[in-house]
N, C-alpha and C. Protein backbone atom coordinates (compact mmCIF):
# COMPACT_ATOMS: atom_id res chain seq x y z
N UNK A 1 7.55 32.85 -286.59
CA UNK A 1 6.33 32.94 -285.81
C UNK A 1 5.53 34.14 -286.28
N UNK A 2 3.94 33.99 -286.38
CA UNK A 2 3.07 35.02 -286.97
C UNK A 2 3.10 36.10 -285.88
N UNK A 3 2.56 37.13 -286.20
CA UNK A 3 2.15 38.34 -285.23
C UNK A 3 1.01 38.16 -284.35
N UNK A 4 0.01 37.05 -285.25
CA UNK A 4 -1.00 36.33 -284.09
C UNK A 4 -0.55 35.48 -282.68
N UNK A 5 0.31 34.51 -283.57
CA UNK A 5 0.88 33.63 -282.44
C UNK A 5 1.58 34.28 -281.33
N UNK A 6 2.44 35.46 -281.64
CA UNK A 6 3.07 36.05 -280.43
C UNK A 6 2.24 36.70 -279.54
N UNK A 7 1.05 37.56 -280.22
CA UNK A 7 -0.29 38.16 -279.31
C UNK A 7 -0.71 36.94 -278.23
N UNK A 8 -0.94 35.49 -278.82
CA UNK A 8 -1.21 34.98 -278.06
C UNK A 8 -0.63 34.68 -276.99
N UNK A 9 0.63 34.49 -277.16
CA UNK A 9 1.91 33.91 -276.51
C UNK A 9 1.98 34.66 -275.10
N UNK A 10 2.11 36.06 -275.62
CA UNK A 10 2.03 37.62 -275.02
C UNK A 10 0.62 37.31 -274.07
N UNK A 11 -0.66 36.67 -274.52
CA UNK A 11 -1.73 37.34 -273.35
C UNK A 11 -1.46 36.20 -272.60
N UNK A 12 -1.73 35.03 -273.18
CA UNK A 12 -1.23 33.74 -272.10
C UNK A 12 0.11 33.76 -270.85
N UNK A 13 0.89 34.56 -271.03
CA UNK A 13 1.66 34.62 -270.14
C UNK A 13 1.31 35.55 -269.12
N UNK A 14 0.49 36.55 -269.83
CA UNK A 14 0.13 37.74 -269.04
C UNK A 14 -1.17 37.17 -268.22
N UNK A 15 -1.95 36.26 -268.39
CA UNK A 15 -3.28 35.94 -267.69
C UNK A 15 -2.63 34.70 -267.08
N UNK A 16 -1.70 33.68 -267.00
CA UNK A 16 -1.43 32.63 -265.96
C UNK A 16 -1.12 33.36 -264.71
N UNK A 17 -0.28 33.72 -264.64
CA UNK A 17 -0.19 34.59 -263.14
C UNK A 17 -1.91 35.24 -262.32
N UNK A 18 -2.38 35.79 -263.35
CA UNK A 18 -3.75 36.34 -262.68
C UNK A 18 -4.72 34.52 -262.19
N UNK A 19 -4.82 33.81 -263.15
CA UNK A 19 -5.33 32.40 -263.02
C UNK A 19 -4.70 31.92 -261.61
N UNK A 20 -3.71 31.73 -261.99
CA UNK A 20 -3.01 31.16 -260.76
C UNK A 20 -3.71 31.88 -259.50
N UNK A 21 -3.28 33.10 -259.08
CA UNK A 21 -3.90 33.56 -257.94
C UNK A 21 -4.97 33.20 -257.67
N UNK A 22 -6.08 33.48 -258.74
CA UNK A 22 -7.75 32.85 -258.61
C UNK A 22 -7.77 31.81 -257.50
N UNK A 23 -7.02 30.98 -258.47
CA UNK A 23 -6.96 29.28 -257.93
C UNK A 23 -6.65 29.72 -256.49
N UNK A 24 -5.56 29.86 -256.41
CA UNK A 24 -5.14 29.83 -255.02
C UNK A 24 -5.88 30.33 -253.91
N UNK A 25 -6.14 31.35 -254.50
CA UNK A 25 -7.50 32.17 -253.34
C UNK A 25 -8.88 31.76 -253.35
N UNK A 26 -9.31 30.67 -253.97
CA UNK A 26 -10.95 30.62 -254.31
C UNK A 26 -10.27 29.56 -252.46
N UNK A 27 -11.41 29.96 -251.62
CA UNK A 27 -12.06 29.45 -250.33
C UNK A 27 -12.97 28.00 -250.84
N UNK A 28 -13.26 26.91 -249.80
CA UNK A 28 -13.61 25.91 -249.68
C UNK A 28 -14.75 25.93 -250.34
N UNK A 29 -15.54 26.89 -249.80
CA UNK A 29 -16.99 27.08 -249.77
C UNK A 29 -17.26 27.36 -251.46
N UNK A 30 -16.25 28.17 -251.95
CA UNK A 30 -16.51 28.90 -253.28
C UNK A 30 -16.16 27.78 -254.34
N UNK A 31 -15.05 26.73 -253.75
CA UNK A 31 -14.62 25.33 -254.90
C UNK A 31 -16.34 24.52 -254.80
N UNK A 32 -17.11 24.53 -253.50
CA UNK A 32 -17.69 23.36 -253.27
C UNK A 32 -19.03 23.89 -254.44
N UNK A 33 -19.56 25.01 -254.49
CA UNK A 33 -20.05 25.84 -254.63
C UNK A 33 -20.12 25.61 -256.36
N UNK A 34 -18.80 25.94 -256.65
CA UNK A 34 -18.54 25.41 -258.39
C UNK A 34 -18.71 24.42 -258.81
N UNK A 35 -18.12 23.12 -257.96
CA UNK A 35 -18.49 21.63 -258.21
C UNK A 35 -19.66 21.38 -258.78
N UNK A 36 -20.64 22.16 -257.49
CA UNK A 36 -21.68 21.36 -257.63
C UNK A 36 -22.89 22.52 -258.74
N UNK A 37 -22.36 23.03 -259.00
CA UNK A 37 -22.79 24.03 -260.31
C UNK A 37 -22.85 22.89 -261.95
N UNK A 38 -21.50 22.69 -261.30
CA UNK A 38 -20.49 21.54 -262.52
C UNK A 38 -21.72 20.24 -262.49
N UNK A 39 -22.40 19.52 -261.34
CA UNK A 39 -23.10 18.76 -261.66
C UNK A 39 -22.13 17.52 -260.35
N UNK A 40 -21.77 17.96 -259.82
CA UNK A 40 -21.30 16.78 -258.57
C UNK A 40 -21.87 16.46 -257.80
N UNK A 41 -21.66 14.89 -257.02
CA UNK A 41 -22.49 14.70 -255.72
C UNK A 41 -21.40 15.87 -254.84
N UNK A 42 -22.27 15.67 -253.66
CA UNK A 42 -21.76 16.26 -252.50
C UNK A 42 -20.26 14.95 -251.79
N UNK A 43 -20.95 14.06 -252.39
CA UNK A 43 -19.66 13.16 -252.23
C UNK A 43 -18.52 12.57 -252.47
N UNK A 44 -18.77 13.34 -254.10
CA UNK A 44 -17.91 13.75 -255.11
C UNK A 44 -16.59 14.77 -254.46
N UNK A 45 -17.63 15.98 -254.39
CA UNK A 45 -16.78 17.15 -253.86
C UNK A 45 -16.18 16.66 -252.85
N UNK A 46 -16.65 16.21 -251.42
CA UNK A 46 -16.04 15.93 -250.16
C UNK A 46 -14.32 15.02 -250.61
N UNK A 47 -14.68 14.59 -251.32
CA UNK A 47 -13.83 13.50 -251.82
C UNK A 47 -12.61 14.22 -252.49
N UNK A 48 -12.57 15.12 -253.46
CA UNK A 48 -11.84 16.06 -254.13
C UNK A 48 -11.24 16.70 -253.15
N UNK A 49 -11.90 18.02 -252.12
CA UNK A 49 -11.50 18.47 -251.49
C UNK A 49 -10.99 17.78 -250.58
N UNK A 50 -11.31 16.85 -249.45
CA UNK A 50 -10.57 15.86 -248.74
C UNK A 50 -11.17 16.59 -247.49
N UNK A 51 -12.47 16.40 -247.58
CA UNK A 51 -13.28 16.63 -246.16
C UNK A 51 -14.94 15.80 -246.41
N UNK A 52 -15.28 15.90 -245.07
CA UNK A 52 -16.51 15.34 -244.75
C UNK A 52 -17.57 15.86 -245.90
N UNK A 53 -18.62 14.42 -246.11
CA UNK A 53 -19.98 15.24 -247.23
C UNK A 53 -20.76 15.81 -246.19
N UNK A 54 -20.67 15.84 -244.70
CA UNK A 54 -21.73 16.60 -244.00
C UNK A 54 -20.77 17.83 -244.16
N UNK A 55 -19.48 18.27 -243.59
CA UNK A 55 -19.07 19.58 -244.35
C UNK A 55 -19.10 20.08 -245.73
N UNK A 56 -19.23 19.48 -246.74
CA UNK A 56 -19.76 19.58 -248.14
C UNK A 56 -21.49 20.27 -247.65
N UNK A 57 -22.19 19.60 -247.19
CA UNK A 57 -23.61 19.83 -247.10
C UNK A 57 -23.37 21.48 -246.38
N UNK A 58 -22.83 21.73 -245.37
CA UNK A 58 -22.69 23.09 -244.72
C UNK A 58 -22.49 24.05 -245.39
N UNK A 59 -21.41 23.81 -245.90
CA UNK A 59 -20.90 25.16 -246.54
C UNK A 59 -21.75 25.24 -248.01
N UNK A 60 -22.20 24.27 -248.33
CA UNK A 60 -22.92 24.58 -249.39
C UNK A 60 -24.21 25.51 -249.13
N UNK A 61 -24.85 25.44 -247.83
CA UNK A 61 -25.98 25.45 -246.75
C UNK A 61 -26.04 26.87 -246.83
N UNK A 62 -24.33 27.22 -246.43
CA UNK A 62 -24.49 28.51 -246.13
C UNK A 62 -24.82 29.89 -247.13
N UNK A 63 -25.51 30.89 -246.81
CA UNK A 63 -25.74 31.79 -247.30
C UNK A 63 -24.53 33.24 -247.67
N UNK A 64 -23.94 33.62 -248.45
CA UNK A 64 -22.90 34.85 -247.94
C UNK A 64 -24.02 35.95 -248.07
């Protein structure tokens, strides 16, 4: 194995754990938020997340 491949090996292990958390901690509002950045209906998202498109419409609504 090259000295590149192990650098990589080395940061990839070191940044899944940080990823992971992301994931886990991004809030409703902040997934719905990305979706529809991404180019989704609101009924798209509702659907993914596994809630109402009028709660899709809210939290999108809302201001932080």
């Amino acid at each position: 194995m090259t000295t590149t491949c192990l650098l990589a090996w080395a940061l990839a292990m070191l940044l899944l754990p940080v990823l992971l958390l992301a994931w886990i901690l991004e809030t409703d509002r902040d997934r719905c938020r990305r979706m529809r950045r991404a180019g989704l209906s609101q009924q798209r998202i509702a659907d993914q997340i596994g809630c109402s498109r009028w709660k899709v419409r809210q939290m999108l609504a809302c201001a932080h």
